[in-house]
C-alpha atoms as a PDB file:
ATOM      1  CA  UNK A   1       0.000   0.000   0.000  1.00  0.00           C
ATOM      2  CA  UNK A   2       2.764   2.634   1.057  1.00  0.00           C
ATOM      3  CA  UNK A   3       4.472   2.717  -2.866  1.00  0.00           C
ATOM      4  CA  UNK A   4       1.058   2.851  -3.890  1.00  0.00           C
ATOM      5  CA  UNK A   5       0.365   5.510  -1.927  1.00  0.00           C
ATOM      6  CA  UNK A   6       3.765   7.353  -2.512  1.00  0.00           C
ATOM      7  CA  UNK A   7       3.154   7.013  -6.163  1.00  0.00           C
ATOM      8  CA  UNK A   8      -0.109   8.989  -5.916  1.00  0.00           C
ATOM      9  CA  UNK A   9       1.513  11.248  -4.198  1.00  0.00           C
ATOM     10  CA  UNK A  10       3.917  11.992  -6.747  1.00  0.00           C
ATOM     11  CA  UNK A  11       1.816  12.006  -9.509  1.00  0.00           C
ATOM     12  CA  UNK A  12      -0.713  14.652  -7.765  1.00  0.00           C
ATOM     13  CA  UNK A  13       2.315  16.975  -7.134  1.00  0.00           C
ATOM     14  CA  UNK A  14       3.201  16.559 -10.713  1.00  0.00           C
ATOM     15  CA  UNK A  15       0.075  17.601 -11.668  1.00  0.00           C
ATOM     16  CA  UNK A  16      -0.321  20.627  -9.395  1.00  0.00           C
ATOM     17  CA  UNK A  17       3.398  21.624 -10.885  1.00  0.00           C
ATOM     18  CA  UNK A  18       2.447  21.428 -13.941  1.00  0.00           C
ATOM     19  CA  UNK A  19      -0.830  22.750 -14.301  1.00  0.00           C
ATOM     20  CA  UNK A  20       1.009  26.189 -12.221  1.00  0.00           C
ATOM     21  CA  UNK A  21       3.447  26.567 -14.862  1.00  0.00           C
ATOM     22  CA  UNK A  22       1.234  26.220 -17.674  1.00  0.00           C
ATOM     23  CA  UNK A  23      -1.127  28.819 -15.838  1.00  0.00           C
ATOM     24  CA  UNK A  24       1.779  31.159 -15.239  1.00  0.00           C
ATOM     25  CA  UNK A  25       2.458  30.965 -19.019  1.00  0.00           C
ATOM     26  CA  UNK A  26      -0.988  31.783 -19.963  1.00  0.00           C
ATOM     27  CA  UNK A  27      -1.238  34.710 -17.866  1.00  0.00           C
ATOM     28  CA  UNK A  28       2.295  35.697 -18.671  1.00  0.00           C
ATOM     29  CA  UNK A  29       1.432  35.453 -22.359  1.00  0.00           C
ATOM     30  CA  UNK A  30      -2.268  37.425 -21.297  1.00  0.00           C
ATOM     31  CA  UNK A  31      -0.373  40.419 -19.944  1.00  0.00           C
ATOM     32  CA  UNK A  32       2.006  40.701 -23.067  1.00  0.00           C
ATOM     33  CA  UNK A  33      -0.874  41.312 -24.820  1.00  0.00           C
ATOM     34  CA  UNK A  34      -2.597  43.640 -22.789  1.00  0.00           C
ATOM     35  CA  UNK A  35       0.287  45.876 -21.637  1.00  0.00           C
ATOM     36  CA  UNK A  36      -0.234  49.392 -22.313  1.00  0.00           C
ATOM     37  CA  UNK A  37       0.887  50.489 -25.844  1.00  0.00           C
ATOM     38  CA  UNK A  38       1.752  46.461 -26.124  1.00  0.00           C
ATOM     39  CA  UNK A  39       1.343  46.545 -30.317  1.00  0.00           C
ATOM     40  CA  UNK A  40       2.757  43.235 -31.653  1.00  0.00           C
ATOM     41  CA  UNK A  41       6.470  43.541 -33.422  1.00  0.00           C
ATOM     42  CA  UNK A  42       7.591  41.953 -35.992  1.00  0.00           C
ATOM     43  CA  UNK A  43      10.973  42.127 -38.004  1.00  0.00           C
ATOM     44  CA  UNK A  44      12.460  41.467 -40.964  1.00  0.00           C
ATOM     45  CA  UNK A  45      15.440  41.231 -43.184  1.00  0.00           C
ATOM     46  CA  UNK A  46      16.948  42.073 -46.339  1.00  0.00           C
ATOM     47  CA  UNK A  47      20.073  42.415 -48.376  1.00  0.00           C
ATOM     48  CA  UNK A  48      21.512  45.783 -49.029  1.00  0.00           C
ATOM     49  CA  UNK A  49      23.794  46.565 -51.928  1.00  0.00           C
ATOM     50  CA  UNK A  50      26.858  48.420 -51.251  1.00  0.00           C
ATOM     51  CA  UNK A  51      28.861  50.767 -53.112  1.00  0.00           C
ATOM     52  CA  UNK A  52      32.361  51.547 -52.332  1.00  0.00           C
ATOM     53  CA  UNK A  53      34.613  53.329 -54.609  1.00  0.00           C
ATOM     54  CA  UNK A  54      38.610  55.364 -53.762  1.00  0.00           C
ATOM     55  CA  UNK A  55      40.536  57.540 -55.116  1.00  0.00           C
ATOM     56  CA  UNK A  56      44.220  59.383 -54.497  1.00  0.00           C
ATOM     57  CA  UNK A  57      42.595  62.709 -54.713  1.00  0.00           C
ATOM     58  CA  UNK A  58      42.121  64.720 -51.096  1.00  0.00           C
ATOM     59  CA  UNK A  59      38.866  64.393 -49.290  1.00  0.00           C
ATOM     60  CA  UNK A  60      39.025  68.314 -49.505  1.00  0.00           C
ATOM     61  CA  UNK A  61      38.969  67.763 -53.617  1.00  0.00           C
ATOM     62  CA  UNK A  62      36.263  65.210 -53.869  1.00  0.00           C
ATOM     63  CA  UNK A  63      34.349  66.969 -51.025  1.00  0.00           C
ATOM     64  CA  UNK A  64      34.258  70.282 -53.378  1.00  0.00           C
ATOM     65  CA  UNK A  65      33.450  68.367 -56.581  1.00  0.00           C
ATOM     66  CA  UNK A  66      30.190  66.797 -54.821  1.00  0.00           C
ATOM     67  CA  UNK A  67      29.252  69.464 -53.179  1.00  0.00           C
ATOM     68  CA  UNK A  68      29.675  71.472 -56.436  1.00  0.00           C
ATOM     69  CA  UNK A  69      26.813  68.726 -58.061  1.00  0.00           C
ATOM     70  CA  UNK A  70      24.444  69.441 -55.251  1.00  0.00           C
ATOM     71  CA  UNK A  71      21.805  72.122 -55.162  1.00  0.00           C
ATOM     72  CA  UNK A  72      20.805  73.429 -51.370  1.00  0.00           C
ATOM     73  CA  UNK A  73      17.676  72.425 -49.391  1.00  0.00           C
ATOM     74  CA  UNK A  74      15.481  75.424 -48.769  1.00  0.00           C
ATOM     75  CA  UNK A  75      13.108  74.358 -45.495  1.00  0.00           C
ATOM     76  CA  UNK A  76      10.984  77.953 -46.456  1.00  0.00           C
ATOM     77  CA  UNK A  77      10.819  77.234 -50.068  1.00  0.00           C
ATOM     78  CA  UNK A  78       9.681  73.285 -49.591  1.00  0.00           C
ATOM     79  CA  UNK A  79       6.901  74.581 -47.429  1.00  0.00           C
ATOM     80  CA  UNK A  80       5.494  77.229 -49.748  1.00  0.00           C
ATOM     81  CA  UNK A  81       5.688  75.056 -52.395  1.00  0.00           C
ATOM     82  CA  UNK A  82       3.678  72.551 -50.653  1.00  0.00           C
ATOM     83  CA  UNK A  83       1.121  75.444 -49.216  1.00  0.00           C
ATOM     84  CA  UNK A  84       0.524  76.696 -52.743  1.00  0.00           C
ATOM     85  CA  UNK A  85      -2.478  74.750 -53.572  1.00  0.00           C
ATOM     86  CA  UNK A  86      -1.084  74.430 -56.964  1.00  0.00           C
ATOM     87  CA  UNK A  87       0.969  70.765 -57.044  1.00  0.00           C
ATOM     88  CA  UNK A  88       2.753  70.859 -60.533  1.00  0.00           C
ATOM     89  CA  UNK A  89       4.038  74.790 -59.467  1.00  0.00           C
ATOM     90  CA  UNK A  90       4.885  73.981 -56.474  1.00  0.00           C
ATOM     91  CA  UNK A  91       6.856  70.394 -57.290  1.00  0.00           C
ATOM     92  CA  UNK A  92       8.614  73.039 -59.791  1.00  0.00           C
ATOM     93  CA  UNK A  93       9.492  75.179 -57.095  1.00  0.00           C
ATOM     94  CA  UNK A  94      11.237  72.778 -55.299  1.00  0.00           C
ATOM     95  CA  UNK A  95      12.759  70.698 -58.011  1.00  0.00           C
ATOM     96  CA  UNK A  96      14.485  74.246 -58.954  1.00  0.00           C
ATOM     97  CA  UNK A  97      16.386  74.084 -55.929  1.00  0.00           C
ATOM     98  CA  UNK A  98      18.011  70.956 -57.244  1.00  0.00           C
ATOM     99  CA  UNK A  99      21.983  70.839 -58.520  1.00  0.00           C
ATOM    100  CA  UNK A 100      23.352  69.302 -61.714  1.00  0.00           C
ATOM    101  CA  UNK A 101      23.197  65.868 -60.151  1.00  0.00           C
ATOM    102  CA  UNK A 102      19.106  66.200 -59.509  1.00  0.00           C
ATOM    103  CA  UNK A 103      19.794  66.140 -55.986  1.00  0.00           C
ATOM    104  CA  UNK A 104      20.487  68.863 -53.350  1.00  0.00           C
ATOM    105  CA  UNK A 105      22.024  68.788 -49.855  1.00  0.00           C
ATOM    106  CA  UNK A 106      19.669  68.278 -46.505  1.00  0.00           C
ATOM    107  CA  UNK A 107      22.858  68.742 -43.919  1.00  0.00           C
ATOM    108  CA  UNK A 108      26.500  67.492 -43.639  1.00  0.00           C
ATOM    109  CA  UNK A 109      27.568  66.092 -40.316  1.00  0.00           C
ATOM    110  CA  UNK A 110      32.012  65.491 -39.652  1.00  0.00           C
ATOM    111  CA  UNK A 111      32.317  62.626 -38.477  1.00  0.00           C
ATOM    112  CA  UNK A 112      36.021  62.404 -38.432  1.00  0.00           C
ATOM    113  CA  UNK A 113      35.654  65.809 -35.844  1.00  0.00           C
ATOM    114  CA  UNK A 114      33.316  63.443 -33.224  1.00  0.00           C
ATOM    115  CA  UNK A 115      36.102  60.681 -33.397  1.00  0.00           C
ATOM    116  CA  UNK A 116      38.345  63.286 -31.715  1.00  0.00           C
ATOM    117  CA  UNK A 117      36.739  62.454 -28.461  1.00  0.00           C
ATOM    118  CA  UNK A 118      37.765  59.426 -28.745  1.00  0.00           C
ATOM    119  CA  UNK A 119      41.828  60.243 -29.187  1.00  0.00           C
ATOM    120  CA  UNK A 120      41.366  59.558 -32.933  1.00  0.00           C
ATOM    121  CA  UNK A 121      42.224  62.113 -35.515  1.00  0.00           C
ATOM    122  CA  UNK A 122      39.815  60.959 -38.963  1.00  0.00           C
ATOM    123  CA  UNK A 123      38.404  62.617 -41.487  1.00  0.00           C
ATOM    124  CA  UNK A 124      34.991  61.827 -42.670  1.00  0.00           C
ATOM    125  CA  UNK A 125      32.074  63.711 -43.788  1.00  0.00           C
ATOM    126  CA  UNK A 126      28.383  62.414 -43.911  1.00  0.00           C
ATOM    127  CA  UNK A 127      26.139  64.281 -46.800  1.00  0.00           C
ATOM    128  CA  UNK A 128      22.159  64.076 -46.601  1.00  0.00           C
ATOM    129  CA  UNK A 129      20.850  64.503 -50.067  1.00  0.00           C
ATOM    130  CA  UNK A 130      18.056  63.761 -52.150  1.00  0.00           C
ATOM    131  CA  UNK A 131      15.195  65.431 -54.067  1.00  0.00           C
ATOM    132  CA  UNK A 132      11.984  65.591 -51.979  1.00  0.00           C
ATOM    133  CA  UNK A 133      10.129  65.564 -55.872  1.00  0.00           C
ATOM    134  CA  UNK A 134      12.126  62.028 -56.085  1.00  0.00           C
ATOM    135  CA  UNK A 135      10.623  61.350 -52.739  1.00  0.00           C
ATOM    136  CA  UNK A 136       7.579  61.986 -53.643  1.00  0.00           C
ATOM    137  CA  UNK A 137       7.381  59.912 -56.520  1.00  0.00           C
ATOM    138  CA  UNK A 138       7.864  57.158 -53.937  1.00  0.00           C
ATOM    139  CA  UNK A 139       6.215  57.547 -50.840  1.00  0.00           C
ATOM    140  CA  UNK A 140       2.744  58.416 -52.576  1.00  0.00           C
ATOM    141  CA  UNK A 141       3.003  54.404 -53.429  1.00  0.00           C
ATOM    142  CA  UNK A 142       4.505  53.318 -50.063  1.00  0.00           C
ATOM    143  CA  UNK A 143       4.866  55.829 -47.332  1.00  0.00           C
ATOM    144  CA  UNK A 144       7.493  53.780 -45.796  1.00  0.00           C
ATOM    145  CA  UNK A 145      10.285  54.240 -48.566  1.00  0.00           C
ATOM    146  CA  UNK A 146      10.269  58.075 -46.594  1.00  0.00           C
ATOM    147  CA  UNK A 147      12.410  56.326 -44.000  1.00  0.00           C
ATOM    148  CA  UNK A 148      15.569  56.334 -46.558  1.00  0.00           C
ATOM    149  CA  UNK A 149      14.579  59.543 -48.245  1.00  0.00           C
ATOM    150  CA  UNK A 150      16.706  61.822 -48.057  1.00  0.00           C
ATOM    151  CA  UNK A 151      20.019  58.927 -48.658  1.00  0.00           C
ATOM    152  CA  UNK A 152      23.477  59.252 -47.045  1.00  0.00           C
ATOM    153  CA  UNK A 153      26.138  59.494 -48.622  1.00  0.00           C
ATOM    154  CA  UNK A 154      30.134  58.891 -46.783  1.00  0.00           C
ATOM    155  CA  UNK A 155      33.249  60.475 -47.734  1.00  0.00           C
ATOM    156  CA  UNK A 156      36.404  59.411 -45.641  1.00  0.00           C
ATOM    157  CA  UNK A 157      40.007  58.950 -45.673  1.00  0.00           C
ATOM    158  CA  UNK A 158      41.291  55.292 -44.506  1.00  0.00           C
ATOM    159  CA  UNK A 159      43.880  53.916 -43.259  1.00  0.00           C
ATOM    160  CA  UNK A 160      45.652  53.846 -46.563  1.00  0.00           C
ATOM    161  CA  UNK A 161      45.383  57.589 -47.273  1.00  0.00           C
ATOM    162  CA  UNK A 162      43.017  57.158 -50.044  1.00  0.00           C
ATOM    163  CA  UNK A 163      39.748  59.079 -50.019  1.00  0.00           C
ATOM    164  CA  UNK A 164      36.715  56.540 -50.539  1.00  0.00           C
ATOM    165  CA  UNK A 165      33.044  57.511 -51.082  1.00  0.00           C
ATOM    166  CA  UNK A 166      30.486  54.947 -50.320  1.00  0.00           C
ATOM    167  CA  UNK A 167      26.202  54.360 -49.756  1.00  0.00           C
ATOM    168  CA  UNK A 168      23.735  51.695 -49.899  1.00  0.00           C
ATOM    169  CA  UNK A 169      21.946  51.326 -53.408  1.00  0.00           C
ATOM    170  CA  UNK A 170      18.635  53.053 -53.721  1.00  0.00           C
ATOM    171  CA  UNK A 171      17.201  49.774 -55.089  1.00  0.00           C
ATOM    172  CA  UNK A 172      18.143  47.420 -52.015  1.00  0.00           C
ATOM    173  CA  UNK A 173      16.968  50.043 -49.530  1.00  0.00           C
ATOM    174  CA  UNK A 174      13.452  50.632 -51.058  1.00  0.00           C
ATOM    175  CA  UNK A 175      13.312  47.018 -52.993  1.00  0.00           C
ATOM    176  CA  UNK A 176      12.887  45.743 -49.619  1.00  0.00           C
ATOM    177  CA  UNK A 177       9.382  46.918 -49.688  1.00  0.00           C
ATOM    178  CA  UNK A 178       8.081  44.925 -52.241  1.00  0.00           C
ATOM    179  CA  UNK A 179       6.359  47.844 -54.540  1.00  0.00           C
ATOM    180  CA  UNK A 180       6.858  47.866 -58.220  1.00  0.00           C
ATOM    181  CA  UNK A 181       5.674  51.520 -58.511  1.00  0.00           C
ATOM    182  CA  UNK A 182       9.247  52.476 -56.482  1.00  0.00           C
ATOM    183  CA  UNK A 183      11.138  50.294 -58.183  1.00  0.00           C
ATOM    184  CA  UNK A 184      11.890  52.818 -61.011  1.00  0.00           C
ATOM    185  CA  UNK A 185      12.407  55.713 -58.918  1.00  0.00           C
ATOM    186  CA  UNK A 186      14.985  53.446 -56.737  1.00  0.00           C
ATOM    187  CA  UNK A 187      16.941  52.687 -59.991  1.00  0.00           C
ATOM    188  CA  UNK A 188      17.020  55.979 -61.035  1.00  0.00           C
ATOM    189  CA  UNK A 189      18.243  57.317 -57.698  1.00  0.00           C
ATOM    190  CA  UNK A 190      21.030  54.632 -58.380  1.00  0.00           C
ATOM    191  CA  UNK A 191      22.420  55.798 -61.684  1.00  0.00           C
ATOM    192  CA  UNK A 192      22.145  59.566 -59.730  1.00  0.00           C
ATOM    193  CA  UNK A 193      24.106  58.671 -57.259  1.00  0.00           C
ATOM    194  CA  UNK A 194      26.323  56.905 -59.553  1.00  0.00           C
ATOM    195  CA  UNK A 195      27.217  60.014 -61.574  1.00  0.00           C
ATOM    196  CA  UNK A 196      27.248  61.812 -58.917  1.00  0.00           C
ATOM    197  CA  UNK A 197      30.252  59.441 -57.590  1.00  0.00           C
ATOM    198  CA  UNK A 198      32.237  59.397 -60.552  1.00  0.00           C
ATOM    199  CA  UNK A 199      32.041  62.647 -60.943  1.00  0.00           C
ATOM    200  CA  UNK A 200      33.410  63.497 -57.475  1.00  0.00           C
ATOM    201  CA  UNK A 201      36.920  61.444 -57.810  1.00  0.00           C
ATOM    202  CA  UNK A 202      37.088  61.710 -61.560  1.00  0.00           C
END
């Protein structure tokens, strides 16, 4: 009788164990749910094409010969343009502000000064450009392709002394979206930035 009995036992504080760690799941999995501002997350991945191209010219050199392709981002000019009530005059106003290369420049941030905090002595500029009429012609399709618009572009010196100028494709970056009414925008922006390239180390 006593095995017998032990055996119950065990099984009926096997049960009780298990049934409280099932429960605590459940409500563990209940209150993910319900926590404030608890909106489900989901990620995802995809392959970016990179461009990388050097030269022996200075960074000062190629830094002047982009910056000489770029037109300059007016903040006063994009919002008149888009208060007008008139969309083909006002995507005309703003496209005017563009440079030879279609695209004008949103900020610059040095890079190469910030590493000086860390002892380091670089040289590296980031450029924000784009064309918020090439935006456009995007995000009216897919509002999310306005998370890479305007695109970066990096010009550095490495360790080698050579001055290199890179940035992720357009197509890769906005591809990931799925949209075929981007798609010809995104390769556009790519032959843009392409030129755009070249021309700077040429």
């Amino acid at each position: 009788m006593m095995p017998i009995q032990r055996r119950w036992k065990m099984l009926a504080c096997t049960t009780i164990l298990f049934a409280a760690v099932l429960g605590s799941v459940f409500v563990y999995g209940q209150l993910e749910k319900q926590r404030p501002g608890g909106n489900p997350m989901s990620n995802s991945r995809f392959t970016v094409d990179h461009v990388h191209v050097a030269t022996d010219k200075t960074l000062e050199e190629v830094t002047k010969a982009s910056e000489a392709q770029l037109g300059k981002y007016d903040a006063d000019v994009n919002r008149s343009a888009i208060g007008s009530g008139d969309s083909e005059a006002g995507k005309a106003k703003i496209a005017a502000l563009a440079g030879p290369s279609g695209f004008m420049l949103f900020a610059t941030y040095d890079h190469g000064a910030l590493t000086g905090l860390a002892g380091q002595k670089r040289k590296a500029i980031q450029y924000v450009l784009g064309n918020p009429v090439f935006a456009l012609q995007m995000t009216q399709h897919d509002i999310r392709a306005s998370l890479y618009a305007p695109l970066r572009v990096l010009i550095y010196v490495n360790e080698e002394g050579k001055t290199c100028v890179e940035y992720d494709k357009s197509a890769s970056l906005f591809g990931q979206f799925g949209n075929s009414q981007i798609t010809p925008t995104a390769a556009m922006l790519d032959k843009k930035l392409e030129a755009l390239a070249a021309k700077a180390i040429e």
